[in-house]
PDB file of N, CA and C in Angstrom:
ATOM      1  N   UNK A   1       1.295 -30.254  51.396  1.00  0.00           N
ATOM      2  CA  UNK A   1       1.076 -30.762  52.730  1.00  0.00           C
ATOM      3  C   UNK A   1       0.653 -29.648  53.679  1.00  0.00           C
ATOM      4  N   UNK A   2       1.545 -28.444  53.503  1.00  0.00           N
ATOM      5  CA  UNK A   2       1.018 -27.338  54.137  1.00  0.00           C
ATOM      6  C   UNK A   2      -0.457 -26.698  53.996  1.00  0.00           C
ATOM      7  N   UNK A   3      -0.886 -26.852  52.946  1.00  0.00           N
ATOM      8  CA  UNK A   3      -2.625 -26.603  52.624  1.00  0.00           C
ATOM      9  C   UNK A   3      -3.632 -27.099  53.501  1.00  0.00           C
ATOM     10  N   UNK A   4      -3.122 -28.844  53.432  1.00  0.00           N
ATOM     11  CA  UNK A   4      -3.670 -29.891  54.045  1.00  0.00           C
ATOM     12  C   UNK A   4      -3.986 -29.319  55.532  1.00  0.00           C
ATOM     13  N   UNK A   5      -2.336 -29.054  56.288  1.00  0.00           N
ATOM     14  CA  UNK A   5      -2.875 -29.180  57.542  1.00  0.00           C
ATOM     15  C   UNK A   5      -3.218 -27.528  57.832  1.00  0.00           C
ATOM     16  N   UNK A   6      -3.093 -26.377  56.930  1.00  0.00           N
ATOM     17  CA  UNK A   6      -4.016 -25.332  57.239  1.00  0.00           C
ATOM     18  C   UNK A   6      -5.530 -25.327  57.135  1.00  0.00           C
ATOM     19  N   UNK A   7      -5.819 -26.059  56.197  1.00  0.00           N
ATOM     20  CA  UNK A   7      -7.076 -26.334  55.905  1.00  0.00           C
ATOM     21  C   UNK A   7      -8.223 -27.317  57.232  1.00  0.00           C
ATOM     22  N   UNK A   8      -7.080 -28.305  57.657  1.00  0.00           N
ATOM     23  CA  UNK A   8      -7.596 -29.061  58.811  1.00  0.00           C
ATOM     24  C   UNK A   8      -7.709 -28.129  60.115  1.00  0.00           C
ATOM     25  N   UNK A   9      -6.716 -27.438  60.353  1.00  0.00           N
ATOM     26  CA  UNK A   9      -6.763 -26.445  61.695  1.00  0.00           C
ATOM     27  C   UNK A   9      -8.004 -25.637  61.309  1.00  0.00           C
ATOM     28  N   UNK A  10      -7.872 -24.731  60.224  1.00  0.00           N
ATOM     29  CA  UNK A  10      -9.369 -24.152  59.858  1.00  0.00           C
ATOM     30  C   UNK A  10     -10.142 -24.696  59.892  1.00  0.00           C
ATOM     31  N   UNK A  11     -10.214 -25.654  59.853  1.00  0.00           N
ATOM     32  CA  UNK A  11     -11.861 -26.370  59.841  1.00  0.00           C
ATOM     33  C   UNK A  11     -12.269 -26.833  61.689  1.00  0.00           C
ATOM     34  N   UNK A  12     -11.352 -27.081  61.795  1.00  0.00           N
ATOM     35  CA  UNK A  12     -10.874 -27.839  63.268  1.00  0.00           C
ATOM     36  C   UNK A  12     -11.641 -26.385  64.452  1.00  0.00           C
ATOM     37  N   UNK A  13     -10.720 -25.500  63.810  1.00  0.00           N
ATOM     38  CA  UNK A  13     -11.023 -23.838  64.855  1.00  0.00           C
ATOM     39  C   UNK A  13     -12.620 -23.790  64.438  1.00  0.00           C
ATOM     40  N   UNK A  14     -13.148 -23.710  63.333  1.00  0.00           N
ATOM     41  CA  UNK A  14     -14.180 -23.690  62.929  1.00  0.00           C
ATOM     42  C   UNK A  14     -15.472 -24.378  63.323  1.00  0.00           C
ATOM     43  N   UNK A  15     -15.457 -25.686  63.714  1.00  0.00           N
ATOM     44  CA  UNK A  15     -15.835 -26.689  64.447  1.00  0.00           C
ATOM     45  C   UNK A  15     -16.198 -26.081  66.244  1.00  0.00           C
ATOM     46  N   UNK A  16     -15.250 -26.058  66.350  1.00  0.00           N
ATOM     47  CA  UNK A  16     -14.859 -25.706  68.025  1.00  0.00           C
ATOM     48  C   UNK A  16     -15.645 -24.111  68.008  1.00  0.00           C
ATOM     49  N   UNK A  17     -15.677 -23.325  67.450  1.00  0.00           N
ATOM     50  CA  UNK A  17     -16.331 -22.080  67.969  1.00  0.00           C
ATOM     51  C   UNK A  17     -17.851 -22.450  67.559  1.00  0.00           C
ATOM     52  N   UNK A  18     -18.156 -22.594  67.046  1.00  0.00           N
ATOM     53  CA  UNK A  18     -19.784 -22.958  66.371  1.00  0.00           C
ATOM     54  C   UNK A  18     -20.075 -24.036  67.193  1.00  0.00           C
ATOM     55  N   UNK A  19     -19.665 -24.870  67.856  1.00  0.00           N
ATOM     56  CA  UNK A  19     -20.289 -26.058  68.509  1.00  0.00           C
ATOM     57  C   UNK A  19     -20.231 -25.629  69.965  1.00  0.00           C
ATOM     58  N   UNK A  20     -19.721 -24.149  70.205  1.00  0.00           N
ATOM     59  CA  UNK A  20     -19.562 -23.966  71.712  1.00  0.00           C
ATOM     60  C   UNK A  20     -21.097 -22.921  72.022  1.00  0.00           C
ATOM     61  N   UNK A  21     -21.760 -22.265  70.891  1.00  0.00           N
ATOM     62  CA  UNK A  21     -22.520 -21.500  70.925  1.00  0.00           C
ATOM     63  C   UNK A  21     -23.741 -22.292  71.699  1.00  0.00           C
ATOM     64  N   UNK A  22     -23.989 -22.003  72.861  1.00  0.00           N
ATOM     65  CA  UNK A  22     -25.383 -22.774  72.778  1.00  0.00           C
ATOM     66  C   UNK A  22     -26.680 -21.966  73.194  1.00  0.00           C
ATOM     67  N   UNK A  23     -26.568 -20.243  73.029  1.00  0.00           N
ATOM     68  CA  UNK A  23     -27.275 -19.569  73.320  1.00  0.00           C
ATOM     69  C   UNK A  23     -28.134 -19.657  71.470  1.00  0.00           C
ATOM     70  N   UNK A  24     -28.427 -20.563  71.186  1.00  0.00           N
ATOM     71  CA  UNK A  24     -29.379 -21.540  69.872  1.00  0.00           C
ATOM     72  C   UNK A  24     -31.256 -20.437  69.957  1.00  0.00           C
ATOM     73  N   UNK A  25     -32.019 -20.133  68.555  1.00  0.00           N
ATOM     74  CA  UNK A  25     -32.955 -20.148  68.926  1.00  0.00           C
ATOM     75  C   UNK A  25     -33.734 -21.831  68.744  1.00  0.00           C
ATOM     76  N   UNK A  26     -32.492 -22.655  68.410  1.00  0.00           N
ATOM     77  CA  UNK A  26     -32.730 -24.100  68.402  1.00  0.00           C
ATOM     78  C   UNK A  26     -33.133 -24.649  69.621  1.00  0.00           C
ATOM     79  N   UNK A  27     -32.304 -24.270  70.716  1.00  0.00           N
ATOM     80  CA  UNK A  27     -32.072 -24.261  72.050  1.00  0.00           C
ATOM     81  C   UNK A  27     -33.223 -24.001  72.573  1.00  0.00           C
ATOM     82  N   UNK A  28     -33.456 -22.483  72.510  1.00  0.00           N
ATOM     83  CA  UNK A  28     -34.464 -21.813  73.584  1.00  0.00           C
ATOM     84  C   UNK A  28     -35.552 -22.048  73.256  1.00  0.00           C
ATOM     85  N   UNK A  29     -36.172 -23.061  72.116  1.00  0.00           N
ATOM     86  CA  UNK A  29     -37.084 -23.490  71.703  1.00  0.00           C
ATOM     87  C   UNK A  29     -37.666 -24.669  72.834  1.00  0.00           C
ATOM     88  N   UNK A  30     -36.768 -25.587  73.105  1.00  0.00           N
ATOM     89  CA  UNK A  30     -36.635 -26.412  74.317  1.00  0.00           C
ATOM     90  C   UNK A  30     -36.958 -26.283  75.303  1.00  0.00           C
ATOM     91  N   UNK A  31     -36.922 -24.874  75.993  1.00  0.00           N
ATOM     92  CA  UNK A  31     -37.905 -24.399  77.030  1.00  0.00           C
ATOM     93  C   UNK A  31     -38.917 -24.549  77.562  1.00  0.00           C
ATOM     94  N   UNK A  32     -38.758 -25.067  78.759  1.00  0.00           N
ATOM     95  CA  UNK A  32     -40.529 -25.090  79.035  1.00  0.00           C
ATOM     96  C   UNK A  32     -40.715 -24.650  80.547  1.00  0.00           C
ATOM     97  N   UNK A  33     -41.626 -23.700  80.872  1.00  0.00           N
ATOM     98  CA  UNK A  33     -42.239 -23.496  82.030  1.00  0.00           C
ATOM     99  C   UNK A  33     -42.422 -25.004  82.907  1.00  0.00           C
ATOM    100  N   UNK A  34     -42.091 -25.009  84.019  1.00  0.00           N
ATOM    101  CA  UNK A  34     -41.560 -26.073  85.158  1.00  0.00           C
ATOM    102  C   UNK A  34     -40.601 -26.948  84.724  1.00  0.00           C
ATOM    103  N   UNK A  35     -39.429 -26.490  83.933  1.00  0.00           N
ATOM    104  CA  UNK A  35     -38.158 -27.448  83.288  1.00  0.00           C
ATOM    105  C   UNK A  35     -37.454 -27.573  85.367  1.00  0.00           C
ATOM    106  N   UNK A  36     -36.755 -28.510  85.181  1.00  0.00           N
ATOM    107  CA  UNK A  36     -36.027 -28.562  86.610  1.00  0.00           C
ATOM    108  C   UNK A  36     -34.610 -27.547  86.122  1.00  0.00           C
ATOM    109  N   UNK A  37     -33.736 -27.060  86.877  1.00  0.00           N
ATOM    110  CA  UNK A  37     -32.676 -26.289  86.057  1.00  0.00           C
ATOM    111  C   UNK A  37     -31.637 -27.260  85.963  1.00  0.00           C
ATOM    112  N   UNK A  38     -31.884 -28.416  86.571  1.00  0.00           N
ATOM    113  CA  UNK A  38     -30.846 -29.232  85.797  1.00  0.00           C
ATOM    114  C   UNK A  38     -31.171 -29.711  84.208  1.00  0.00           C
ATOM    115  N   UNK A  39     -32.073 -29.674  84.070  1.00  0.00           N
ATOM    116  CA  UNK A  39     -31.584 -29.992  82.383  1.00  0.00           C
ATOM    117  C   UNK A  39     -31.469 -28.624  81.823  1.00  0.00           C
ATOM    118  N   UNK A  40     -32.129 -27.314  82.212  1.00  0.00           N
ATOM    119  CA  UNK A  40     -32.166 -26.025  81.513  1.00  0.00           C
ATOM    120  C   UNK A  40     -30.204 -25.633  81.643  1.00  0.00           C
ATOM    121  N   UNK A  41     -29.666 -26.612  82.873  1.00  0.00           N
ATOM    122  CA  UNK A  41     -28.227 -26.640  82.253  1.00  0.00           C
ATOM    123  C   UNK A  41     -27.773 -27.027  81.774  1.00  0.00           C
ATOM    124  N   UNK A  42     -28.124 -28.678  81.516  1.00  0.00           N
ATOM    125  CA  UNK A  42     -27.764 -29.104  80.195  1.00  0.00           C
ATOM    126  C   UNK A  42     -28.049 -28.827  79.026  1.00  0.00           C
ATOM    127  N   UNK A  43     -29.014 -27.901  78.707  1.00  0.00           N
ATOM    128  CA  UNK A  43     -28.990 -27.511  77.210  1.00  0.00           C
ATOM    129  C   UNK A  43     -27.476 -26.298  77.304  1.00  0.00           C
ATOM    130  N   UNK A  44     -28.059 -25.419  78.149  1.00  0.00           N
ATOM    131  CA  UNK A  44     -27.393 -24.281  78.007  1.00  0.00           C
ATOM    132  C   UNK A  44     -25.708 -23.908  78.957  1.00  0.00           C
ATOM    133  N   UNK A  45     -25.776 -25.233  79.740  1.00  0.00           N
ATOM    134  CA  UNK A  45     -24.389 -24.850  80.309  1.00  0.00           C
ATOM    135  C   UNK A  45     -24.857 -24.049  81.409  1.00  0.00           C
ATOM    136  N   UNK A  46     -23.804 -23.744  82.430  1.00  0.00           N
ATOM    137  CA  UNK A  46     -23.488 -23.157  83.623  1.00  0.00           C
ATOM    138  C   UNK A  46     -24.148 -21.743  83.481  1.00  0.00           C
ATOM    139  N   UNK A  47     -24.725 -20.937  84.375  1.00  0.00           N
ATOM    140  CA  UNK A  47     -25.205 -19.152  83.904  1.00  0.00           C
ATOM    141  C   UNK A  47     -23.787 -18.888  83.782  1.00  0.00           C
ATOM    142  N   UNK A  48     -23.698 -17.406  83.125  1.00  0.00           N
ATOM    143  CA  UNK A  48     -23.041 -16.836  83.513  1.00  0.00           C
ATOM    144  C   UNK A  48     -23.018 -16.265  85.035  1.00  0.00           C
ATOM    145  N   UNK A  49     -23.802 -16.072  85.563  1.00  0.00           N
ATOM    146  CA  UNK A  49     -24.344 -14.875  86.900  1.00  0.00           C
ATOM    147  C   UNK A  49     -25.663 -15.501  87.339  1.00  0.00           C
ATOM    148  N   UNK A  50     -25.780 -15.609  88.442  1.00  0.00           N
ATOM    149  CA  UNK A  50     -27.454 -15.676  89.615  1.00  0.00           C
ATOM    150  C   UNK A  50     -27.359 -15.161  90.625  1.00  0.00           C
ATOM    151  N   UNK A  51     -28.631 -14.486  90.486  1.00  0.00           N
ATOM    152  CA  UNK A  51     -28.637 -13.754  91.954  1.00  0.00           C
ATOM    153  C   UNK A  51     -29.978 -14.493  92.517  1.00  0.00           C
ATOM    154  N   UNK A  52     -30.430 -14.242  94.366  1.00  0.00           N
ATOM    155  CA  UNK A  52     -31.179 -14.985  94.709  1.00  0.00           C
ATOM    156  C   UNK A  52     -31.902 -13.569  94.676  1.00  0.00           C
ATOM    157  N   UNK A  53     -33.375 -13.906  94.810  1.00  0.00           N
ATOM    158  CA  UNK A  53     -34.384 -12.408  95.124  1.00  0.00           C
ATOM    159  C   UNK A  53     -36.014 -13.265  95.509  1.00  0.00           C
ATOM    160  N   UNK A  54     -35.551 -13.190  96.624  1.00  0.00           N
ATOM    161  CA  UNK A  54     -36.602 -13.467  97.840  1.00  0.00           C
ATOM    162  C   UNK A  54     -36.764 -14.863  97.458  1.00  0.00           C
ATOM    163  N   UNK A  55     -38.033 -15.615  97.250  1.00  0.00           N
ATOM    164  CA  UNK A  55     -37.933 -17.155  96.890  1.00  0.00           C
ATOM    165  C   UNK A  55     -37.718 -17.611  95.260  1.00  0.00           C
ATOM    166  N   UNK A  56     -37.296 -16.456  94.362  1.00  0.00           N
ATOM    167  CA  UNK A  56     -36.318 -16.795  93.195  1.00  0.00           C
ATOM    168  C   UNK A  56     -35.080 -16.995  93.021  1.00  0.00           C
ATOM    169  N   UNK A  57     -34.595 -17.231  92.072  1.00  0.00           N
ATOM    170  CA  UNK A  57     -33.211 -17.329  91.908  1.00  0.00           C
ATOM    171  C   UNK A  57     -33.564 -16.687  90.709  1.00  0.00           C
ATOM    172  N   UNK A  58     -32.851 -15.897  89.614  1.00  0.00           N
ATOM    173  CA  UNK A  58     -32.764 -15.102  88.376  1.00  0.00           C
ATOM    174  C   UNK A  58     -31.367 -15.469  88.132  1.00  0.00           C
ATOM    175  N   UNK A  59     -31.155 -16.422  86.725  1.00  0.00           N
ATOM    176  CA  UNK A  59     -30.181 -16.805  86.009  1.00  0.00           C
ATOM    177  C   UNK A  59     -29.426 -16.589  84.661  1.00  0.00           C
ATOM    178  N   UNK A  60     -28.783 -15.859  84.649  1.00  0.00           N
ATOM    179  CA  UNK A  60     -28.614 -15.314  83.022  1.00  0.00           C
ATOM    180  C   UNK A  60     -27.521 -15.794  82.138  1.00  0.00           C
ATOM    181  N   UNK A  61     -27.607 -15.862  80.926  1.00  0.00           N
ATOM    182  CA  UNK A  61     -26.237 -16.873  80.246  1.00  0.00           C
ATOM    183  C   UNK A  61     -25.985 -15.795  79.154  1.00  0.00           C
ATOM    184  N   UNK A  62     -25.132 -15.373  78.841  1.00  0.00           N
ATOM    185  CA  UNK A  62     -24.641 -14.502  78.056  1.00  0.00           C
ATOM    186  C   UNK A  62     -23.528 -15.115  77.064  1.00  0.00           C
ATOM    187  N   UNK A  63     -23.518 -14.557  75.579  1.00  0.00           N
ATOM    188  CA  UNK A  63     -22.395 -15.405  74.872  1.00  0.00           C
ATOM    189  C   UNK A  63     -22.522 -14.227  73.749  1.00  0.00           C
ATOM    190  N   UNK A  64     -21.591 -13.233  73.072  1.00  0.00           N
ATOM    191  CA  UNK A  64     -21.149 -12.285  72.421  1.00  0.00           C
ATOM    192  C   UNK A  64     -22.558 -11.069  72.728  1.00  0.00           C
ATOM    193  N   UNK A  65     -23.580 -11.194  71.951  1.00  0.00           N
ATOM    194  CA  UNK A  65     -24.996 -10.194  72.158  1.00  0.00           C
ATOM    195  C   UNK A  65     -25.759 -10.742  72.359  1.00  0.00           C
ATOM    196  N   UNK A  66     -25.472 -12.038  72.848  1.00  0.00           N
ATOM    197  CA  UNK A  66     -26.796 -12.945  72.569  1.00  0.00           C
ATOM    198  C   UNK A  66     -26.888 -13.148  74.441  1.00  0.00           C
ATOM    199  N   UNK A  67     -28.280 -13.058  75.304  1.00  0.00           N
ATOM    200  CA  UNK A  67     -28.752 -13.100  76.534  1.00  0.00           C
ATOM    201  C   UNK A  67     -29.882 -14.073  76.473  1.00  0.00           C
ATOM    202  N   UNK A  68     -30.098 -14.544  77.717  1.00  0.00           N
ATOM    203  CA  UNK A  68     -30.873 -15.546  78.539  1.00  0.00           C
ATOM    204  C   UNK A  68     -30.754 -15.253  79.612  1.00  0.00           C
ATOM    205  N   UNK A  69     -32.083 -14.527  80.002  1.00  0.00           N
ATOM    206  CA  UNK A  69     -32.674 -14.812  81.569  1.00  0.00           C
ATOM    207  C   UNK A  69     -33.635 -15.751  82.209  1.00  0.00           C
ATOM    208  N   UNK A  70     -33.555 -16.361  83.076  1.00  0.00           N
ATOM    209  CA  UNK A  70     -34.270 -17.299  83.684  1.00  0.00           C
ATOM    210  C   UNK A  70     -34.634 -17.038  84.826  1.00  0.00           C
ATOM    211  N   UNK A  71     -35.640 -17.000  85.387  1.00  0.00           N
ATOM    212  CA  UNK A  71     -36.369 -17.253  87.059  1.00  0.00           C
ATOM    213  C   UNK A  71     -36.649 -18.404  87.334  1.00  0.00           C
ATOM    214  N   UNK A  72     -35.815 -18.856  88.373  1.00  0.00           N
ATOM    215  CA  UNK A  72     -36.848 -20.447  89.070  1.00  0.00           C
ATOM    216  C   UNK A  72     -37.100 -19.987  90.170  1.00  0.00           C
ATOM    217  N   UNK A  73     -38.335 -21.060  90.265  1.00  0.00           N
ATOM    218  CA  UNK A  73     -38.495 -21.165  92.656  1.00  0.00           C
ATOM    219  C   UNK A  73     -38.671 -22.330  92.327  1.00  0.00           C
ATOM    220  N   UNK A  74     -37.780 -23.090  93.512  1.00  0.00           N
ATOM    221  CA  UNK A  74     -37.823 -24.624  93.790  1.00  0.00           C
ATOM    222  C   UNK A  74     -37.603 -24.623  92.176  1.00  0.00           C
ATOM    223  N   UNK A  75     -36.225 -24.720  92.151  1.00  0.00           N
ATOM    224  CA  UNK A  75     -35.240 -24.693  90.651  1.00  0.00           C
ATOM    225  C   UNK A  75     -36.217 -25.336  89.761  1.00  0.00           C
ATOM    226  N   UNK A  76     -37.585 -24.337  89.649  1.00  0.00           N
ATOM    227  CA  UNK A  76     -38.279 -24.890  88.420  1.00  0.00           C
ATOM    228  C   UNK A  76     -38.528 -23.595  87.477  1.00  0.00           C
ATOM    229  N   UNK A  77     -38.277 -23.862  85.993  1.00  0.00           N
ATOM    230  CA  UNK A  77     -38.320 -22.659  85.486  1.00  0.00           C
ATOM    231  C   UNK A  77     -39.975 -21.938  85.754  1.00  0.00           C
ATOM    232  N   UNK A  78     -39.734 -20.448  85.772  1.00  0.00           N
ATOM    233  CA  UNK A  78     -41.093 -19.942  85.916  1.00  0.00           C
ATOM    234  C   UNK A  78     -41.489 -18.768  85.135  1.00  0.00           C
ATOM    235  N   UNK A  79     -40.099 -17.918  84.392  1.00  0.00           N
ATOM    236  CA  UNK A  79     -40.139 -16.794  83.445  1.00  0.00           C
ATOM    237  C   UNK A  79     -38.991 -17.426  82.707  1.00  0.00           C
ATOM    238  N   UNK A  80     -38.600 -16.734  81.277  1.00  0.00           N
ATOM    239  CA  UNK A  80     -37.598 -16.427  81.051  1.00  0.00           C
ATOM    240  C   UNK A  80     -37.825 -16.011  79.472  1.00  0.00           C
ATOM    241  N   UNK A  81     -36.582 -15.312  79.018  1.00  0.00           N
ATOM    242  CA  UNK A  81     -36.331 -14.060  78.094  1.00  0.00           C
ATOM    243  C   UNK A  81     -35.707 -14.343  77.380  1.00  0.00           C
ATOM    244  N   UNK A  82     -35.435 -13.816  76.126  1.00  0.00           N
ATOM    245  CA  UNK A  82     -33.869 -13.472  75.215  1.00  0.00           C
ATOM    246  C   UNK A  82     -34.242 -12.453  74.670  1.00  0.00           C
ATOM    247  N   UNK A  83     -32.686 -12.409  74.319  1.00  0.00           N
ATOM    248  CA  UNK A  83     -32.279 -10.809  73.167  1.00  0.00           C
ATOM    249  C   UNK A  83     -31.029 -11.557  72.562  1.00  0.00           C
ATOM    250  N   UNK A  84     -31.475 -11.670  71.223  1.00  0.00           N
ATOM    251  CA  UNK A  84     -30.597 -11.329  70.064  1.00  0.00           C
ATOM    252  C   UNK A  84     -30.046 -12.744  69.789  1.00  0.00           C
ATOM    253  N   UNK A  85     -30.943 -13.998  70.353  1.00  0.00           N
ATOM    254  CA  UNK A  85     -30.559 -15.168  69.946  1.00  0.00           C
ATOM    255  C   UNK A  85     -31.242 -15.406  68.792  1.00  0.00           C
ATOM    256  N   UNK A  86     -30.257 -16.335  68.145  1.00  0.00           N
ATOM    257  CA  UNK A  86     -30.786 -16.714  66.487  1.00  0.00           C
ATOM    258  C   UNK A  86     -30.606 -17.532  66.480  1.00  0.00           C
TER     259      UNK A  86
END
């Protein structure tokens, strides 16, 4: 019985960290120049950090080594980057 429910928590923990990743090159494939940033948050969730810089906003999402930067004006995407997403 003890196997059982170690085996279920492992799988369970296992589940839960892999389904939280969403810095995806599955993801950033989805991208598109004039996305609104409401859906560029629904793929990717909340930034970590934005700063405003003059009529941009620059948005970045960070998750272990893996980065995403974004620029909108008039919250439409207009640049954006990665490093070390897979």
């Amino acid at each position: 019985m003890s196997k059982k429910l170690t085996l279920l928590i492992g799988l369970t923990c296992f589940l839960f960290l892999t389904g939280c990743n969403k810095l995806t090159q599955e993801n950033y494939n989805k991208l598109q120049m004039g996305m609104e940033r409401s859906k560029v948050e629904s793929i990717f969730g909340k930034p970590s950090d934005c700063q405003n810089i003059m009529s941009a906003t620059s948005c970045n999402w960070s998750q272990g080594d893996a980065n995403l930067k974004i620029q909108f004006v008039d919250n439409k995407v207009v640049t954006y980057f990665a490093n070390n997403i897979k």
